[in-house]
C-alpha atoms as a PDB file:
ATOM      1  CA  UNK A   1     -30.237 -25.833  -2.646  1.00  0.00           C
ATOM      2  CA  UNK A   2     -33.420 -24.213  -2.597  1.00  0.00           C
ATOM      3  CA  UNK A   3     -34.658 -24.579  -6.335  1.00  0.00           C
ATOM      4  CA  UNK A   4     -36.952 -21.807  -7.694  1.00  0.00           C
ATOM      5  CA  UNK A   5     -40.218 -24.281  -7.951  1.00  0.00           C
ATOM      6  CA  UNK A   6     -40.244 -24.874  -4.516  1.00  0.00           C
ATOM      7  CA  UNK A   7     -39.787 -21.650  -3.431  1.00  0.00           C
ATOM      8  CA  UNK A   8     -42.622 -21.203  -6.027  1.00  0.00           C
ATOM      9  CA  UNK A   9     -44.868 -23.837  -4.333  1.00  0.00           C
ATOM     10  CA  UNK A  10     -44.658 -22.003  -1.072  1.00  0.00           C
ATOM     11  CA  UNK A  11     -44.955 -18.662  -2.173  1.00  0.00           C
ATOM     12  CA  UNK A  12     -41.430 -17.637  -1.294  1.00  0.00           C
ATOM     13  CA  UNK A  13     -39.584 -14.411  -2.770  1.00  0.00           C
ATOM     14  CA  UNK A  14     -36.352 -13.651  -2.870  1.00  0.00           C
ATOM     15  CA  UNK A  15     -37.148 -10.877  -0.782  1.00  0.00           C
ATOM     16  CA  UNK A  16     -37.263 -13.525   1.835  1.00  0.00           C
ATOM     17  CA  UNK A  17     -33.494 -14.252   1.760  1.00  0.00           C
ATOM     18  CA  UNK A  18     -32.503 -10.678   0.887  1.00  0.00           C
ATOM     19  CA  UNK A  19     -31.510 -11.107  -2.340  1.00  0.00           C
ATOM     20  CA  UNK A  20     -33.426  -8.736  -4.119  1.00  0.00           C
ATOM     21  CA  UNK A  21     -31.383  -5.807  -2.323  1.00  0.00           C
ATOM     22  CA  UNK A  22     -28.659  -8.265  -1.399  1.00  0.00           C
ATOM     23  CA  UNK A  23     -25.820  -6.809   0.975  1.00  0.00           C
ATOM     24  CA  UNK A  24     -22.998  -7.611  -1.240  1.00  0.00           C
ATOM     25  CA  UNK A  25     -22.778  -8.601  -4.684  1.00  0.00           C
ATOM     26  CA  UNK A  26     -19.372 -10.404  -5.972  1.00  0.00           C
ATOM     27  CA  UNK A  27     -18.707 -10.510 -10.089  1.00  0.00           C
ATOM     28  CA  UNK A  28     -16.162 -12.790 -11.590  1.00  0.00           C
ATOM     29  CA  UNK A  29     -15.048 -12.777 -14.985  1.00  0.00           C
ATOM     30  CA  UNK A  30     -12.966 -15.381 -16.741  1.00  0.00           C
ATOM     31  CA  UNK A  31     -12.378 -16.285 -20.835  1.00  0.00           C
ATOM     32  CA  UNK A  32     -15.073 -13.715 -21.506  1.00  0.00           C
ATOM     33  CA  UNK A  33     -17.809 -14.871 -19.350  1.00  0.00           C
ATOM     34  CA  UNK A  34     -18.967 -12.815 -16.721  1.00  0.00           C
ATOM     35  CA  UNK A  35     -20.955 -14.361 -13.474  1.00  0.00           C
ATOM     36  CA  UNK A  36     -22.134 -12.353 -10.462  1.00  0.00           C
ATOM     37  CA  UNK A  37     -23.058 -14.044  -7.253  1.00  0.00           C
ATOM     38  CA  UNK A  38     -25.585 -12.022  -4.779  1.00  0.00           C
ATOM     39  CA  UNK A  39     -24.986 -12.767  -1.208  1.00  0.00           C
ATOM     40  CA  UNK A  40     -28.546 -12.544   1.260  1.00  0.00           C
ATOM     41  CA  UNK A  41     -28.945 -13.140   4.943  1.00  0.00           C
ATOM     42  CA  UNK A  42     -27.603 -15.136   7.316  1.00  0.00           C
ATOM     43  CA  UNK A  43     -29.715 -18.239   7.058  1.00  0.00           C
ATOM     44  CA  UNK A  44     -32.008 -19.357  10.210  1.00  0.00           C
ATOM     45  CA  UNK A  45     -29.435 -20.421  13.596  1.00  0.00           C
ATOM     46  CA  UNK A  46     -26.759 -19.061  11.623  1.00  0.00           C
ATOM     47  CA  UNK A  47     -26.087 -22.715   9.443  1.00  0.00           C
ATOM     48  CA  UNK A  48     -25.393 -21.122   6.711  1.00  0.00           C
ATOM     49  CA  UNK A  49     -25.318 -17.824   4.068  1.00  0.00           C
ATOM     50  CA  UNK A  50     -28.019 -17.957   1.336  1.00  0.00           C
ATOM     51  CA  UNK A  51     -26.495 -16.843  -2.348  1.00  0.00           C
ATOM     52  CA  UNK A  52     -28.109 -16.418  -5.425  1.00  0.00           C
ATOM     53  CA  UNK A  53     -26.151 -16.483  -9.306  1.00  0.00           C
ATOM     54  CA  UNK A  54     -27.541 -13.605 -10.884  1.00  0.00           C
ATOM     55  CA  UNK A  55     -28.210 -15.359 -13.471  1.00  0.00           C
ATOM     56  CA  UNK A  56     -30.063 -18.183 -12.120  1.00  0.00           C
ATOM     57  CA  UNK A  57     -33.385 -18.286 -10.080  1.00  0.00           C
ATOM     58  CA  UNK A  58     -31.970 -21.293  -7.128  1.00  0.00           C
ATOM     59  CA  UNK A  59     -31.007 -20.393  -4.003  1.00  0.00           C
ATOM     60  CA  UNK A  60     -27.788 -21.983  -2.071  1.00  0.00           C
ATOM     61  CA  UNK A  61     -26.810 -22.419   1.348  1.00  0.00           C
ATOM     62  CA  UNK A  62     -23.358 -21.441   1.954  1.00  0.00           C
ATOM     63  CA  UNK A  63     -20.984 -20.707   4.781  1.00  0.00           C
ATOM     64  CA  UNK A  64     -21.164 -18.246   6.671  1.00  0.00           C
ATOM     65  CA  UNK A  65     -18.053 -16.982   6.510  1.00  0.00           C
ATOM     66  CA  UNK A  66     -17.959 -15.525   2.858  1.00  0.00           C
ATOM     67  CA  UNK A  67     -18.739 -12.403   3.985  1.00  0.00           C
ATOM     68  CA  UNK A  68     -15.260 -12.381   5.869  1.00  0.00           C
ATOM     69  CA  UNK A  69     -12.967 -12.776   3.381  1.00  0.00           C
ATOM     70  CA  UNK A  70     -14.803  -9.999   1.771  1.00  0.00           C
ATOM     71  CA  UNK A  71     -13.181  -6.328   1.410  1.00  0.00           C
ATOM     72  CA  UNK A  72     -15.037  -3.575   3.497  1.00  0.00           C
ATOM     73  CA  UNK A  73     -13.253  -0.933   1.391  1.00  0.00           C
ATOM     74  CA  UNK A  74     -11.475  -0.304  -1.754  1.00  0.00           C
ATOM     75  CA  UNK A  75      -8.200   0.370   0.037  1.00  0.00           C
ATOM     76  CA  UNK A  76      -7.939  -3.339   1.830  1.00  0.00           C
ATOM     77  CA  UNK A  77      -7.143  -4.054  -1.453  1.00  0.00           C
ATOM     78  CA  UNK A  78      -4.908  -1.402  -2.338  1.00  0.00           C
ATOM     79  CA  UNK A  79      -1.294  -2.505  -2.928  1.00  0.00           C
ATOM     80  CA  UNK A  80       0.300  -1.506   0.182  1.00  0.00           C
ATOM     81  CA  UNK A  81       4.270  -1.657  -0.537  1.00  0.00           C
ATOM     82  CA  UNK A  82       5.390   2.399  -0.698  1.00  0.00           C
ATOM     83  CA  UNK A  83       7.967   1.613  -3.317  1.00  0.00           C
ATOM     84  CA  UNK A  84       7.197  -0.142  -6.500  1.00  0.00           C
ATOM     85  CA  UNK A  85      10.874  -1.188  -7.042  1.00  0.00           C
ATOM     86  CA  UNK A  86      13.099  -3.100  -4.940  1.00  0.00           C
ATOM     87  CA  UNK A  87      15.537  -0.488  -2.813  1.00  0.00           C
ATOM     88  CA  UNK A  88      17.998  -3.035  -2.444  1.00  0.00           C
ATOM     89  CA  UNK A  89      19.201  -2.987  -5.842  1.00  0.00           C
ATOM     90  CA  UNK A  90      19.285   0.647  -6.327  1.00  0.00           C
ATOM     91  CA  UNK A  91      22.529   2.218  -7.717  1.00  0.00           C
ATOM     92  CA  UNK A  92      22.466   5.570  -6.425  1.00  0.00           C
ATOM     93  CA  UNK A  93      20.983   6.785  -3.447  1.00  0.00           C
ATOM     94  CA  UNK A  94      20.906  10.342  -1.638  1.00  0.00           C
ATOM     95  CA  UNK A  95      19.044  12.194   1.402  1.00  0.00           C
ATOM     96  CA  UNK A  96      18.165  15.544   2.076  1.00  0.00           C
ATOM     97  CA  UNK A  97      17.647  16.634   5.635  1.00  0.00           C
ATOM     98  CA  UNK A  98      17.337  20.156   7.179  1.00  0.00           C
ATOM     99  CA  UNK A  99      21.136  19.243   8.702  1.00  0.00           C
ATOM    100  CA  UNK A 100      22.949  17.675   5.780  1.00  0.00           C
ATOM    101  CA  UNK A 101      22.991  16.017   2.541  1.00  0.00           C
ATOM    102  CA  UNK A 102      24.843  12.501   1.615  1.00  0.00           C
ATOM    103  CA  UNK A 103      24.731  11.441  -1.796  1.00  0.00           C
ATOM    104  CA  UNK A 104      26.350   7.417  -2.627  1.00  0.00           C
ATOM    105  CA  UNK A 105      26.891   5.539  -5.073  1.00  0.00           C
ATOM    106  CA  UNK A 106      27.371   1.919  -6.169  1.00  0.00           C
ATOM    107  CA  UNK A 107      30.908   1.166  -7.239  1.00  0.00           C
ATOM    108  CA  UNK A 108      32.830  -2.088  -8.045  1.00  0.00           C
ATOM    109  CA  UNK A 109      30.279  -4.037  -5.828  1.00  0.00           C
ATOM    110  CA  UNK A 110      30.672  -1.745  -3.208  1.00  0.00           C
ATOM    111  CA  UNK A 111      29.530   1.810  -1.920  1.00  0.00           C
ATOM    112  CA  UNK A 112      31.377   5.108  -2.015  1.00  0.00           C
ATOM    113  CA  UNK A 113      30.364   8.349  -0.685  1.00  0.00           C
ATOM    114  CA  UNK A 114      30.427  10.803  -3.113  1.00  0.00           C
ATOM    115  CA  UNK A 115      29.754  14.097  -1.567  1.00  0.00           C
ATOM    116  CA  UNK A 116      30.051  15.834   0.882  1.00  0.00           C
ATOM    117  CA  UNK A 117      33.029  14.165   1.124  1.00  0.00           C
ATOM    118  CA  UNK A 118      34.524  11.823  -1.503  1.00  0.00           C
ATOM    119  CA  UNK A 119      35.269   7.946   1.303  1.00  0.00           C
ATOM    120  CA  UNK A 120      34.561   4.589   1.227  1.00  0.00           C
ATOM    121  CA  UNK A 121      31.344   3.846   2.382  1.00  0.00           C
ATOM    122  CA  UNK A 122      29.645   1.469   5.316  1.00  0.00           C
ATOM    123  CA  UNK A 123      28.237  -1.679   3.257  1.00  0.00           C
ATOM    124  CA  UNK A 124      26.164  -2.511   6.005  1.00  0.00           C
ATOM    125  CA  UNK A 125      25.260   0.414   6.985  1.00  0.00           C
ATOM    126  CA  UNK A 126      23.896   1.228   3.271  1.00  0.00           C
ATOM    127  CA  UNK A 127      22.208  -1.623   3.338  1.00  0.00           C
ATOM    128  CA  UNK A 128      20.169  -1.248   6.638  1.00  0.00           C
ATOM    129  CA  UNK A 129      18.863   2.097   4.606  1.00  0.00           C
ATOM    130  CA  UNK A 130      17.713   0.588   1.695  1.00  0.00           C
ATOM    131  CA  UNK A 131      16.253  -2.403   3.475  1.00  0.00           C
ATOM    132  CA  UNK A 132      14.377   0.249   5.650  1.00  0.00           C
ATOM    133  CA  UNK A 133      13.390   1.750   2.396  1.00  0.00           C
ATOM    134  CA  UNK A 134      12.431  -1.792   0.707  1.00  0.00           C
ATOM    135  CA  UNK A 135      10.173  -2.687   3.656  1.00  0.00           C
ATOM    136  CA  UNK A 136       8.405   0.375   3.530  1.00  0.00           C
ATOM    137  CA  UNK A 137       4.565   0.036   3.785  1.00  0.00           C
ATOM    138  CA  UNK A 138       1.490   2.133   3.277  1.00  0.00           C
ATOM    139  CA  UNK A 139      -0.741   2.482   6.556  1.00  0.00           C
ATOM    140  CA  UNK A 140      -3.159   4.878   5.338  1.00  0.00           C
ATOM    141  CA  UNK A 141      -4.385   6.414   1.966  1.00  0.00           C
ATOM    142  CA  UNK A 142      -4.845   9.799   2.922  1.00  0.00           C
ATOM    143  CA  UNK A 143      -5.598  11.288  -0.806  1.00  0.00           C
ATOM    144  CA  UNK A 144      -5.247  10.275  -4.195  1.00  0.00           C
ATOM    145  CA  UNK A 145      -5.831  13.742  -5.634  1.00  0.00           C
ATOM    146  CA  UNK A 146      -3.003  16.371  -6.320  1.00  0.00           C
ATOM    147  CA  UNK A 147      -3.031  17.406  -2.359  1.00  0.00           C
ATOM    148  CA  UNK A 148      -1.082  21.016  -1.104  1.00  0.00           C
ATOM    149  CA  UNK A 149       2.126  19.121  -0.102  1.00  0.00           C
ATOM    150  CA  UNK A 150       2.652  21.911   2.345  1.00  0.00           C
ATOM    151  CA  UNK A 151      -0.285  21.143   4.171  1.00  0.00           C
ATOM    152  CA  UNK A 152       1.480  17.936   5.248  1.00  0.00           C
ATOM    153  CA  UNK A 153       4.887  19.032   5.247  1.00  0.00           C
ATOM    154  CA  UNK A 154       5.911  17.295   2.224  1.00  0.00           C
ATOM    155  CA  UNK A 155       7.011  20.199  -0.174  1.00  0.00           C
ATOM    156  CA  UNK A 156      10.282  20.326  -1.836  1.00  0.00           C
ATOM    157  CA  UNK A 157      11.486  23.071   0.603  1.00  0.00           C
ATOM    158  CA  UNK A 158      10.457  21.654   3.996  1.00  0.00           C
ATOM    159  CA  UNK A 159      10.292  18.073   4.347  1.00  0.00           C
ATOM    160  CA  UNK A 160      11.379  16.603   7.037  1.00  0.00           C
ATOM    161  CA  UNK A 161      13.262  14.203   4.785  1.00  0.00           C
ATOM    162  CA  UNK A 162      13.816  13.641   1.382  1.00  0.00           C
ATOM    163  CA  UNK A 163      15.500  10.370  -0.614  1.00  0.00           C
ATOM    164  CA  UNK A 164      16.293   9.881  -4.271  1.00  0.00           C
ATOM    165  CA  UNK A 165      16.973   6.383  -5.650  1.00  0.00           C
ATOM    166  CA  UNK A 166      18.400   5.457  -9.034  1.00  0.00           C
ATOM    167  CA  UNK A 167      18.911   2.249 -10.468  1.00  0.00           C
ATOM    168  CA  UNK A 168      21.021   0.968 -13.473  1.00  0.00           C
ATOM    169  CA  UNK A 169      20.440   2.558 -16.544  1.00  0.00           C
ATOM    170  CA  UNK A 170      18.103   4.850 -14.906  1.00  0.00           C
ATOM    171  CA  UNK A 171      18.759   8.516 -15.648  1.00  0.00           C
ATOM    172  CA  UNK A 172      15.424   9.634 -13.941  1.00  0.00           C
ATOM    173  CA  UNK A 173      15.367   8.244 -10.682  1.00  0.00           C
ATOM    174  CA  UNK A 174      12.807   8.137  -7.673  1.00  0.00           C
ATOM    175  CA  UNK A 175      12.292  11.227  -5.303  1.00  0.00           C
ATOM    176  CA  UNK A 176      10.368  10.512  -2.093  1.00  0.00           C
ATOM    177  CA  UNK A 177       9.246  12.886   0.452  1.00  0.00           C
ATOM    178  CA  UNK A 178       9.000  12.477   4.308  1.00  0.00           C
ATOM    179  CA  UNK A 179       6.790  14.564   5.974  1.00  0.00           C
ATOM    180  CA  UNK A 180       5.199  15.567   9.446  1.00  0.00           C
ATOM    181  CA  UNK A 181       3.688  13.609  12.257  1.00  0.00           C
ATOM    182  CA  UNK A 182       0.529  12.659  11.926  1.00  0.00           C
ATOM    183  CA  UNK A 183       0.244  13.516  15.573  1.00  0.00           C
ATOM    184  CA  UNK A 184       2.167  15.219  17.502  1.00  0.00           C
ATOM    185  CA  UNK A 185       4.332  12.193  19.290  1.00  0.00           C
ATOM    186  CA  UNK A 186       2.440   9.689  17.128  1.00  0.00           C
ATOM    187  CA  UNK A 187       3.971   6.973  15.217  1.00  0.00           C
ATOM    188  CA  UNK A 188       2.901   7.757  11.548  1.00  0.00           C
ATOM    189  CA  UNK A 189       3.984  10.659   9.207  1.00  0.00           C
ATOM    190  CA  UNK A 190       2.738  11.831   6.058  1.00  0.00           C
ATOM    191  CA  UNK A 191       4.636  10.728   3.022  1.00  0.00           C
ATOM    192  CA  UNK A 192       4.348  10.820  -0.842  1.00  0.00           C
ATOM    193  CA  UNK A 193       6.668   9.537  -4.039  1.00  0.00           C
ATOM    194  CA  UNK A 194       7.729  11.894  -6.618  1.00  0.00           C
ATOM    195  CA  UNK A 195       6.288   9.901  -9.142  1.00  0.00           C
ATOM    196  CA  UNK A 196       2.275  10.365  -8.201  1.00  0.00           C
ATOM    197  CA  UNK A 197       0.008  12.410  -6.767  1.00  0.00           C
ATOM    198  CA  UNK A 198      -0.861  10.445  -4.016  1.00  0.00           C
ATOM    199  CA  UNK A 199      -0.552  10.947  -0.425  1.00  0.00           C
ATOM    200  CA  UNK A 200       0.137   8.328   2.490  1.00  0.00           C
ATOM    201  CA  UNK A 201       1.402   7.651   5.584  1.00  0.00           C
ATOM    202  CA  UNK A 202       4.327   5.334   6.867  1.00  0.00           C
ATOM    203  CA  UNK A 203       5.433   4.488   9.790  1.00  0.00           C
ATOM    204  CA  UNK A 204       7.806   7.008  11.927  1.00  0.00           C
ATOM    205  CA  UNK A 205      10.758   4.537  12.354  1.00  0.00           C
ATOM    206  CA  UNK A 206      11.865   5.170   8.445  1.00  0.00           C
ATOM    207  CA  UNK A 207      13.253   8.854   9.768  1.00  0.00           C
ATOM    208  CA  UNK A 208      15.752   7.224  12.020  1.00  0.00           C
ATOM    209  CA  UNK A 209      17.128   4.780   9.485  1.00  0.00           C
ATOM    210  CA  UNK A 210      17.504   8.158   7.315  1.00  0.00           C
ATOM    211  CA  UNK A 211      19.226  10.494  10.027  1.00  0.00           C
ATOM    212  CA  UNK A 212      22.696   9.073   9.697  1.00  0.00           C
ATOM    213  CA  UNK A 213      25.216  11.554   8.787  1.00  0.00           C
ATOM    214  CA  UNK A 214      28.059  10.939   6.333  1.00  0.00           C
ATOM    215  CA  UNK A 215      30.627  10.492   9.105  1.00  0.00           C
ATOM    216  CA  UNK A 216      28.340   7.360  10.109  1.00  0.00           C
ATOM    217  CA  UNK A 217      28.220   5.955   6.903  1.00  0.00           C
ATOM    218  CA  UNK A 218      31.844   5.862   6.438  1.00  0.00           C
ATOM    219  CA  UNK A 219      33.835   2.825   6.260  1.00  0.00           C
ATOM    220  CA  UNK A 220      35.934   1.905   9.509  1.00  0.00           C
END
């Protein structure tokens, strides 16, 4: 600790450890009181980090590796899961792709395919979709503003895929959009729920998990 009357004594300013302009400053709030910590320069051979509380006129030594854990941007901490509800316990579920449509359905603790064709459907097979779906993860916040979804491929009428969820007692349901490659023979595409204006991008892989036709998802 470096208290303020010896950095007094030796005519020291905070200027000296960068904490007049600090490089990062981290708040904290908790039962109504609010504290702010200012984080300086690397101290001399690198022993240490000096810190200020706003608040308070000492100076602290600590380690260097504070500014680590730090966030370099707002979207490192941005939730990153695409869907906000768990896939796997959807009741409903139907895709959309240039080729075909498949809509199923949740019945007696199984699934049934409902149209095209009216069969009993794959378990398994349902439930690789929705776990794809479920494990679904944001790589990149491309815009949080209402976006042309055309511009990305991610309109009503030309997506490359589309998927609607529902869930028990759920008359609304989830539509999400699949769109084009980020670039060309890349492994992200564009992507965006029905729910928000938001656009994103996923990995490629989900477009395989929704190609199957109904004739695949049919029970054996």
């Amino acid at each position: 600790t470096i208290a303020a009357a010896q950095r007094q004594a030796r005519g020291i300013s905070l200027d000296t450890y960068e904490l007049t302009n600090p490089r990062a400053r981290i708040t904290v709030e908790s039962a109504g009181r609010r504290e702010e910590l200012l984080v300086g320069c690397d101290a001399p051979a690198g022993e240490g980090l000096y810190v200020k509380i706003a608040a308070q006129e000492d100076v602290f030594a600590t380690a260097t590796n504070l500014l680590t854990v730090l966030p370099q941007s707002l979207d490192e901490m941005r939730e990153r899961r695409f869907l906000h509800r768990d896939a796997l316990l959807a009741s409903r579920l139907e895709i959309h792709r240039p080729g075909g449509f498949v809509q199923l359905a949740r019945r007696n603790g199984g699934w049934m395919i409902q149209q095209p064709v009216s069969a009993q459907a794959d378990g398994e097979k349902v439930a690789e979709i929705l776990d794809a779906l479920a494990g679904l993860t944001v790589e990149d916040f491309v815009s949080d503003s209402r976006a042309d979804p055309v511009a990305y491929q991610l309109a009503v009428n030309d997506a490359v895929a589309q998927v609607a969820l529902w869930w028990e007692g759920d008359d609304i349901g989830l539509r999400i959009f699949f769109g084009k490659a980020v670039e060309e023979g890349g492994g992200k595409i564009f992507a965006r729920r029905g729910d928000v204006d938001s656009i994103y991008t996923v990995r490629r892989e989900i477009l395989d998990r929704l190609s199957a036709k109904p004739g695949d998802l049919r029970a054996k």
